[in-house]
N, C-alpha and C. Protein backbone atom coordinates (compact mmCIF):
# COMPACT_ATOMS: atom_id res chain seq x y z
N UNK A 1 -86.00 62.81 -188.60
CA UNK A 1 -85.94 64.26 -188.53
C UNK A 1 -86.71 64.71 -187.30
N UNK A 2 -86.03 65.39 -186.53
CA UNK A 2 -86.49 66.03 -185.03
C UNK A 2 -87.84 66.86 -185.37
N UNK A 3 -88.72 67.04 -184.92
CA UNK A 3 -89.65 68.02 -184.90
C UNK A 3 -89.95 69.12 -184.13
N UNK A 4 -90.26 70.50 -184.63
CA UNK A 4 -90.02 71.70 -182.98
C UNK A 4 -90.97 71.44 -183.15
N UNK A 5 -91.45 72.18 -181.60
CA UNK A 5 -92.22 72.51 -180.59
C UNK A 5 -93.63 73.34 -181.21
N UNK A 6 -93.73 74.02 -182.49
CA UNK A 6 -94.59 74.53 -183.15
C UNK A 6 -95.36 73.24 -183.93
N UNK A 7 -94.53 72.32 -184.36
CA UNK A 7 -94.84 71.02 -185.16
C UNK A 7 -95.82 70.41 -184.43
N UNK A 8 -95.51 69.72 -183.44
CA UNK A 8 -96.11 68.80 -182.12
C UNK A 8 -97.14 69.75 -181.65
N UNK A 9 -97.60 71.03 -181.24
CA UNK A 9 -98.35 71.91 -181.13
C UNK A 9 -99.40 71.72 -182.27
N UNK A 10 -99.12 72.16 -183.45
CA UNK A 10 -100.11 71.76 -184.52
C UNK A 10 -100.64 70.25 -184.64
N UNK A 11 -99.67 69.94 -184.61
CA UNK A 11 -100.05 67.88 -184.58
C UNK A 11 -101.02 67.96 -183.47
N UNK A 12 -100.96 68.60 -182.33
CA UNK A 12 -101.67 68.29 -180.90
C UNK A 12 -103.41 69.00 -181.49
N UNK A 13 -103.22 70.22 -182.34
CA UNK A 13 -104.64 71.01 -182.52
C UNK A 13 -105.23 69.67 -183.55
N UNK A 14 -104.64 69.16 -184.45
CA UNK A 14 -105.27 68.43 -185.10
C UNK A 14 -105.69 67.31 -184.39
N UNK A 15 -105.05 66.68 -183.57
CA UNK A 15 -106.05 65.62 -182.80
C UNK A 15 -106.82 66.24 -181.99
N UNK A 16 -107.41 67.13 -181.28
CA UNK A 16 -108.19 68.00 -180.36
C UNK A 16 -109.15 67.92 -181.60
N UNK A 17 -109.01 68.72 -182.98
CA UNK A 17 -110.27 68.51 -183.92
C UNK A 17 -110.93 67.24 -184.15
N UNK A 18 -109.47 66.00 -184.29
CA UNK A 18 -110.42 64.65 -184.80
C UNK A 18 -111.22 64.34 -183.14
N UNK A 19 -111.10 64.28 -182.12
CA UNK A 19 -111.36 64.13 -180.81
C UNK A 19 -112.95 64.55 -180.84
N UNK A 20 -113.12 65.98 -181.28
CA UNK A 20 -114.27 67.08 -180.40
C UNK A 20 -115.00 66.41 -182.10
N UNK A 21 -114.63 66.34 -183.19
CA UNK A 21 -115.00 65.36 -184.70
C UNK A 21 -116.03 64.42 -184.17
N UNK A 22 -115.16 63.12 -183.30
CA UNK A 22 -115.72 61.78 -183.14
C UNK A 22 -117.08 62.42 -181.87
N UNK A 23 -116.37 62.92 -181.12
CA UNK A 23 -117.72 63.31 -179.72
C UNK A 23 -118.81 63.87 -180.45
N UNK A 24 -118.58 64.65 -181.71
CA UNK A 24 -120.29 65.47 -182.02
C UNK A 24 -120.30 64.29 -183.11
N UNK A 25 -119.54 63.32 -183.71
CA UNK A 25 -120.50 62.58 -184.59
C UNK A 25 -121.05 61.57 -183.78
N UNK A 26 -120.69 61.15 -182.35
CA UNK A 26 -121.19 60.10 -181.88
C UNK A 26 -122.54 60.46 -181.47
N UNK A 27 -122.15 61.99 -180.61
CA UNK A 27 -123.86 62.61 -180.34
C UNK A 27 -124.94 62.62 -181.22
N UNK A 28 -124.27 62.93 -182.15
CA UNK A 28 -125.57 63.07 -183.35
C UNK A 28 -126.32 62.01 -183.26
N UNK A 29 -125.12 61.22 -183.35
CA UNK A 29 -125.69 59.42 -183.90
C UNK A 29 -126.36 58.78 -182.86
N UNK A 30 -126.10 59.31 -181.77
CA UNK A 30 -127.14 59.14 -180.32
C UNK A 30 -128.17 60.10 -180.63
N UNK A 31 -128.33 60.96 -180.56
CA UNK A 31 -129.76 61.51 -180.80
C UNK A 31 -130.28 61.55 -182.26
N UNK A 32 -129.96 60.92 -183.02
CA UNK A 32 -130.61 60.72 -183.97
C UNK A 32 -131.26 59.34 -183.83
N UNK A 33 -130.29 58.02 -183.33
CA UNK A 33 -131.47 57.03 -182.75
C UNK A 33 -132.42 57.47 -182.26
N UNK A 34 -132.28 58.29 -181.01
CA UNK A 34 -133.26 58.87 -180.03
C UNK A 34 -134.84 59.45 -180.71
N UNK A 35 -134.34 60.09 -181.30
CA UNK A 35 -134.95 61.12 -181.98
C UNK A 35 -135.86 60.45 -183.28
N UNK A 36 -135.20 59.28 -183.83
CA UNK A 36 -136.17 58.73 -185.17
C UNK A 36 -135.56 59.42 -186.23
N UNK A 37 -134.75 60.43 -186.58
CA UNK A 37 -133.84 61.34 -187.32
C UNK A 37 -133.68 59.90 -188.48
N UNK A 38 -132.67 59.00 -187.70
CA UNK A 38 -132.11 58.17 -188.83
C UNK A 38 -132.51 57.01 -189.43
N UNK A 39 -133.74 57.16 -189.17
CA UNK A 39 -134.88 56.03 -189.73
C UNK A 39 -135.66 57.02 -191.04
N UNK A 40 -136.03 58.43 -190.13
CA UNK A 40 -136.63 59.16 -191.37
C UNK A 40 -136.12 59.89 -192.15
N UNK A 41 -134.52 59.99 -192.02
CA UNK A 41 -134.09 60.95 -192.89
C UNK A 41 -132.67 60.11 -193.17
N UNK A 42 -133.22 59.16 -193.53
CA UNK A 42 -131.81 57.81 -193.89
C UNK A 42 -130.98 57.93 -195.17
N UNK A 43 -132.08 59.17 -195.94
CA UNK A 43 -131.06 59.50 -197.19
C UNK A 43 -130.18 60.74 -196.84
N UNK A 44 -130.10 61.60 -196.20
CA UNK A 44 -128.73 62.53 -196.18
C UNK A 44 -128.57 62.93 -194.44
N UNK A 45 -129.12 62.18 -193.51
CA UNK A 45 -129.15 62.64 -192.04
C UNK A 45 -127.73 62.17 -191.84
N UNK A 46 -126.90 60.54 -192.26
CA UNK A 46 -125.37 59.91 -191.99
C UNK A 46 -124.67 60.84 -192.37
N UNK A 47 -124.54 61.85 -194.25
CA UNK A 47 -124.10 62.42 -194.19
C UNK A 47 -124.17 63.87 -193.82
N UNK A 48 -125.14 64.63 -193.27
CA UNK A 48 -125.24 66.01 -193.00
C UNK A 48 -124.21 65.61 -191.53
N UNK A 49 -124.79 64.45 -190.62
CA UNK A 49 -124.17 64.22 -189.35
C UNK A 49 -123.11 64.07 -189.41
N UNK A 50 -122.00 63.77 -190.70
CA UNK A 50 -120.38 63.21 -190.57
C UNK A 50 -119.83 65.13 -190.89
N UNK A 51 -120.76 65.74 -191.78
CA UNK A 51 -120.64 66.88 -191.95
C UNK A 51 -120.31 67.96 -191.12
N UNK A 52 -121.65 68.35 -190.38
CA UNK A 52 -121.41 69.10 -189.02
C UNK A 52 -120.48 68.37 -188.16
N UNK A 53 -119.87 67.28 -187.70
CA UNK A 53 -119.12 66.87 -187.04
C UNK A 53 -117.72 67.37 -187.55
N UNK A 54 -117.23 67.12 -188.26
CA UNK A 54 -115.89 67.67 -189.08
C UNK A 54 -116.06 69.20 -189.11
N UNK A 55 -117.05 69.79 -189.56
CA UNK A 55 -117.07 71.27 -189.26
C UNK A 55 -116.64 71.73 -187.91
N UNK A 56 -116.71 70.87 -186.79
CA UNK A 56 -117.53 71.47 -185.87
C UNK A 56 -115.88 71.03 -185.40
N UNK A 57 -115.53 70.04 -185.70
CA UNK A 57 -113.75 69.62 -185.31
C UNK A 57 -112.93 71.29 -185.99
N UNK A 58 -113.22 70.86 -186.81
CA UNK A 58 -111.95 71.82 -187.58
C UNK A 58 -112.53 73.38 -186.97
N UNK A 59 -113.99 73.60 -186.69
CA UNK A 59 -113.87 75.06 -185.87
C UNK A 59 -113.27 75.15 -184.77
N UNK A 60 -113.35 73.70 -183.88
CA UNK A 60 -112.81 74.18 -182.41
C UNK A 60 -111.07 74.05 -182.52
N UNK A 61 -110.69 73.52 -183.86
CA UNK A 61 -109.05 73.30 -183.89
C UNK A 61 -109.22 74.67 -184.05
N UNK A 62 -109.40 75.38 -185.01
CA UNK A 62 -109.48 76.61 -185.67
C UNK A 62 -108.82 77.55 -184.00
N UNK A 63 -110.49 77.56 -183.66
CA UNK A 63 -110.75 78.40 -182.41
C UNK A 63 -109.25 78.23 -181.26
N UNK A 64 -109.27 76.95 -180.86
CA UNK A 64 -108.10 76.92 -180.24
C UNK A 64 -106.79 77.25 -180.89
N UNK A 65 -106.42 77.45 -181.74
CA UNK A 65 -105.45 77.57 -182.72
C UNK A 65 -104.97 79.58 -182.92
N UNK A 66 -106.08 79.95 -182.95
CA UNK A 66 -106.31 81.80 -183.28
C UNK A 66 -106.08 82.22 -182.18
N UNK A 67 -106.27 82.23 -180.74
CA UNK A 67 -105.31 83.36 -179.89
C UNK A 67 -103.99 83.33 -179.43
N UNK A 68 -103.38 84.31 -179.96
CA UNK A 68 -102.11 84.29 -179.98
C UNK A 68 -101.24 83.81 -178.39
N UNK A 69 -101.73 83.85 -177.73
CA UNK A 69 -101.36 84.44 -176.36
C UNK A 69 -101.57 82.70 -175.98
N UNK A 70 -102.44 82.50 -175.95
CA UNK A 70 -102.84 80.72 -175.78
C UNK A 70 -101.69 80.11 -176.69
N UNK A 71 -101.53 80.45 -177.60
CA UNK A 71 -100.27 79.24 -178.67
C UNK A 71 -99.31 79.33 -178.07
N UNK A 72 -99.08 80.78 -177.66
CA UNK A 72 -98.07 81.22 -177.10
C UNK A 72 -97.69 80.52 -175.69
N UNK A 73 -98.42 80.42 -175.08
CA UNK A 73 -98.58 79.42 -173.67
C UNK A 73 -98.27 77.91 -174.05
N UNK A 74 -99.35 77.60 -174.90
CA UNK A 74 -98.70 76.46 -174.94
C UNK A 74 -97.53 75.95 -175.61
N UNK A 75 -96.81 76.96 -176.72
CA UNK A 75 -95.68 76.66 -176.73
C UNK A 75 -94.76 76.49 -175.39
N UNK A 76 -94.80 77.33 -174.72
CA UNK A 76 -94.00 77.62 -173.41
C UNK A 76 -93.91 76.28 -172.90
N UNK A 77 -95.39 75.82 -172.30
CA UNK A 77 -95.42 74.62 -171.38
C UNK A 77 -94.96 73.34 -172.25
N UNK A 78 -95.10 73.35 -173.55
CA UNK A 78 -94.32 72.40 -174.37
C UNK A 78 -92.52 72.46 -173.98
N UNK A 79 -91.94 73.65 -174.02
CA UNK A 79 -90.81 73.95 -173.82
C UNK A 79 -90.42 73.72 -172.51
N UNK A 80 -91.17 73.95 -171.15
CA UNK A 80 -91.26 73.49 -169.89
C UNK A 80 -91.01 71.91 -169.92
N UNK A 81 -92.04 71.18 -170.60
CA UNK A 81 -91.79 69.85 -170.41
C UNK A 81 -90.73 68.78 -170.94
N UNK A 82 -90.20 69.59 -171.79
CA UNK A 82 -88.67 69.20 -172.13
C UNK A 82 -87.38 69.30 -171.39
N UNK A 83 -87.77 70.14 -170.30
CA UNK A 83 -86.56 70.42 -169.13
C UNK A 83 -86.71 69.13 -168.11
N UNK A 84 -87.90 68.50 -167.81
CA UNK A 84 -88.28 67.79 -167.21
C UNK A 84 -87.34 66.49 -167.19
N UNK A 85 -86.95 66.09 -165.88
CA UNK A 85 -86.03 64.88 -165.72
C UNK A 85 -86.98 63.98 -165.37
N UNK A 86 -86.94 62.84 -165.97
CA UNK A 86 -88.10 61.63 -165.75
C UNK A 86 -87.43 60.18 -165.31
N UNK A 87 -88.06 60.15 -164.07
CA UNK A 87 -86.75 59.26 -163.23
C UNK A 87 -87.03 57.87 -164.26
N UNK A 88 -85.88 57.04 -164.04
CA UNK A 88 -85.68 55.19 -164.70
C UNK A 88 -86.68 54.51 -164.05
N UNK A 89 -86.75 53.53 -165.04
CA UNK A 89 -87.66 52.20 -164.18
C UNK A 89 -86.97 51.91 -163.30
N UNK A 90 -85.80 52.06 -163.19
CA UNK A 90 -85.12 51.23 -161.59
C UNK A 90 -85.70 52.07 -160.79
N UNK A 91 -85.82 53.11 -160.69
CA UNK A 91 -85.80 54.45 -159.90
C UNK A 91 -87.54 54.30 -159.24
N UNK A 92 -88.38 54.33 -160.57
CA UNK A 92 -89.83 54.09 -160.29
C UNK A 92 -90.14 52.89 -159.80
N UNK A 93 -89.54 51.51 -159.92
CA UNK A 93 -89.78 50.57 -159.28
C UNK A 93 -89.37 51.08 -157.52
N UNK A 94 -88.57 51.27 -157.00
CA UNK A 94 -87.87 51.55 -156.08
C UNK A 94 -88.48 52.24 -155.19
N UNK A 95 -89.06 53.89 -156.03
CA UNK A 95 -90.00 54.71 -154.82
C UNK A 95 -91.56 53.84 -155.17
N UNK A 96 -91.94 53.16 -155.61
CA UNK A 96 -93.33 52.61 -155.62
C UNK A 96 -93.35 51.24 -154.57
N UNK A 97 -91.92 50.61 -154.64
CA UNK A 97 -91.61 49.67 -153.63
C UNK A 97 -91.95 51.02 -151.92
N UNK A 98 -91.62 51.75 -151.80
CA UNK A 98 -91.25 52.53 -150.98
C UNK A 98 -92.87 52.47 -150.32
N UNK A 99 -93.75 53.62 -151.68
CA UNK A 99 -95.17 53.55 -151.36
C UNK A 99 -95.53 52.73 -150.80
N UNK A 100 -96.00 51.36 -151.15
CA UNK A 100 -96.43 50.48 -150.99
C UNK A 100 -96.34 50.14 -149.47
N UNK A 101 -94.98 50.05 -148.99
CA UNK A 101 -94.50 49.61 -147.72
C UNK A 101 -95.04 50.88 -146.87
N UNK A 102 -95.34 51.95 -146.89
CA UNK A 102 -95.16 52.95 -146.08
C UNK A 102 -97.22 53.05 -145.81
N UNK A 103 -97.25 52.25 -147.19
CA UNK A 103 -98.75 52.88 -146.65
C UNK A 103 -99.87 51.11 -146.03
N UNK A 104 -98.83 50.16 -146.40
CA UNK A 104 -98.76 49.16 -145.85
C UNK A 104 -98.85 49.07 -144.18
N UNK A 105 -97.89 49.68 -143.76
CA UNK A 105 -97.37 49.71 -142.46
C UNK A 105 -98.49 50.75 -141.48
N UNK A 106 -98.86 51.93 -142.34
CA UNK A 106 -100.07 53.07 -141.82
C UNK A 106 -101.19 51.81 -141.64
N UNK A 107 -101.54 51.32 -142.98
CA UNK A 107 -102.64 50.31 -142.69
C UNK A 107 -102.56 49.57 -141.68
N UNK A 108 -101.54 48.88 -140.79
CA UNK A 108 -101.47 48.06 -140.10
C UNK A 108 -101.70 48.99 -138.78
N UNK A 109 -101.15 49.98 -138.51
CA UNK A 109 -101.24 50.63 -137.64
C UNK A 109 -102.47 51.08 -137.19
N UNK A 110 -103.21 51.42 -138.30
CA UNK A 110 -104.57 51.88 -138.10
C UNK A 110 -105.45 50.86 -137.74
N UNK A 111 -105.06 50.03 -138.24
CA UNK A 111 -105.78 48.66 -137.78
C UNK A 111 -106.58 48.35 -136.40
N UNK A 112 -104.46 48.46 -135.91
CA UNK A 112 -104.66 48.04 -134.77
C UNK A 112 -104.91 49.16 -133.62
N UNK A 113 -104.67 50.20 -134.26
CA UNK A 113 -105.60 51.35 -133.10
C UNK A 113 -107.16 51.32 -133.36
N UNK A 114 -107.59 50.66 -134.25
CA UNK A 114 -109.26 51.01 -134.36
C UNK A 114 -109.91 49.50 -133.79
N UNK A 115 -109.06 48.38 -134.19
CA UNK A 115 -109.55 47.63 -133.02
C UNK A 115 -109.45 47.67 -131.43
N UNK A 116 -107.81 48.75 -131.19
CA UNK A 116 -107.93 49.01 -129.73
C UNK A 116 -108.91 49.76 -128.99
N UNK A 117 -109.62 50.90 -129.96
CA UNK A 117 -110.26 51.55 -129.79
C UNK A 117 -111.46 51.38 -129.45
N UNK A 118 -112.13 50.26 -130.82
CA UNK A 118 -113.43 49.17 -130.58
C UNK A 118 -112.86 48.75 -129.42
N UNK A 119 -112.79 47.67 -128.98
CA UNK A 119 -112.41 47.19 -127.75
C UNK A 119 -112.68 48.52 -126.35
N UNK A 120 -111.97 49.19 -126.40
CA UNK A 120 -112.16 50.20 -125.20
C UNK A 120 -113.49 50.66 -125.12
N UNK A 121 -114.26 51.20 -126.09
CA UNK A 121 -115.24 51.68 -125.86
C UNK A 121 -115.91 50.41 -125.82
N UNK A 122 -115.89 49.30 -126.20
CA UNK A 122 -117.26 47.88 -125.82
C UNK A 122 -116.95 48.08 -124.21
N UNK A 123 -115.97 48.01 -123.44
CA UNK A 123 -115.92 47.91 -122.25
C UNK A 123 -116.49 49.23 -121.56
N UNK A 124 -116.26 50.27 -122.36
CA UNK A 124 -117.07 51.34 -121.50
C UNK A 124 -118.40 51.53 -121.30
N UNK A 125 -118.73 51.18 -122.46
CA UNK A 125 -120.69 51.31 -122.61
C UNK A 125 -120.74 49.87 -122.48
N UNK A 126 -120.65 48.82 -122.19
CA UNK A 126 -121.25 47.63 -121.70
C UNK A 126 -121.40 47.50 -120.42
């Protein structure tokens, strides 16, 4: 079953909560080593810290989630990126073959003007 663009939007706020979740439970758990927190307060500091972390996820899903005008955007650019033509692996092999050679060939060039260059000036100031 296909999913719209409102679906994948919500799916997207809920990982942004588990995301900003793991970053404030890891902080905690860093400054609570730091700090001696989880040596002296080893009976409810793991869970107050898994606590405020999940709070603190589900406010910023929340937060990002409540202005209309922002959902609204990013619906759009969701809808934008579906128009998007995304070239083949033949295609990406092909212009990366391209890169490669083009900046290959600059390298060589530069090379050999900066050793011509060294060279000219040893003869001028020597």
């Amino acid at each position: 079953m296909p999913k719209d663009d409102a679906t994948w939007l919500s799916t997207a706020y809920v990982m942004f909560g588990v995301c900003i979740a793991f970053v404030v439970w890891k902080a905690l758990q860093t400054a609570g080593l730091h700090y001696g927190w989880t040596e002296q307060f080893d009976t409810w500091f793991p869970m107050a810290s898994v606590a405020v972390s999940v709070a603190a996820g589900a406010a910023s899903s929340w937060y990002l989630r409540k202005d209309a005008e922002r959902h609204e955007y990013f619906l759009s650019a969701i809808g934008e990126l579906r128009k998007v033509t995304w070239p083949s692996s033949n295609d990406t092999k092909r212009m990366t073959l391209i890169v490669v050679v083009v900046v290959g060939a600059f390298a060589v060039v530069l090379t050999v003007f900066d050793i011509a260059w060294a060279r000219i000036l040893k003869l001028l100031i020597a």
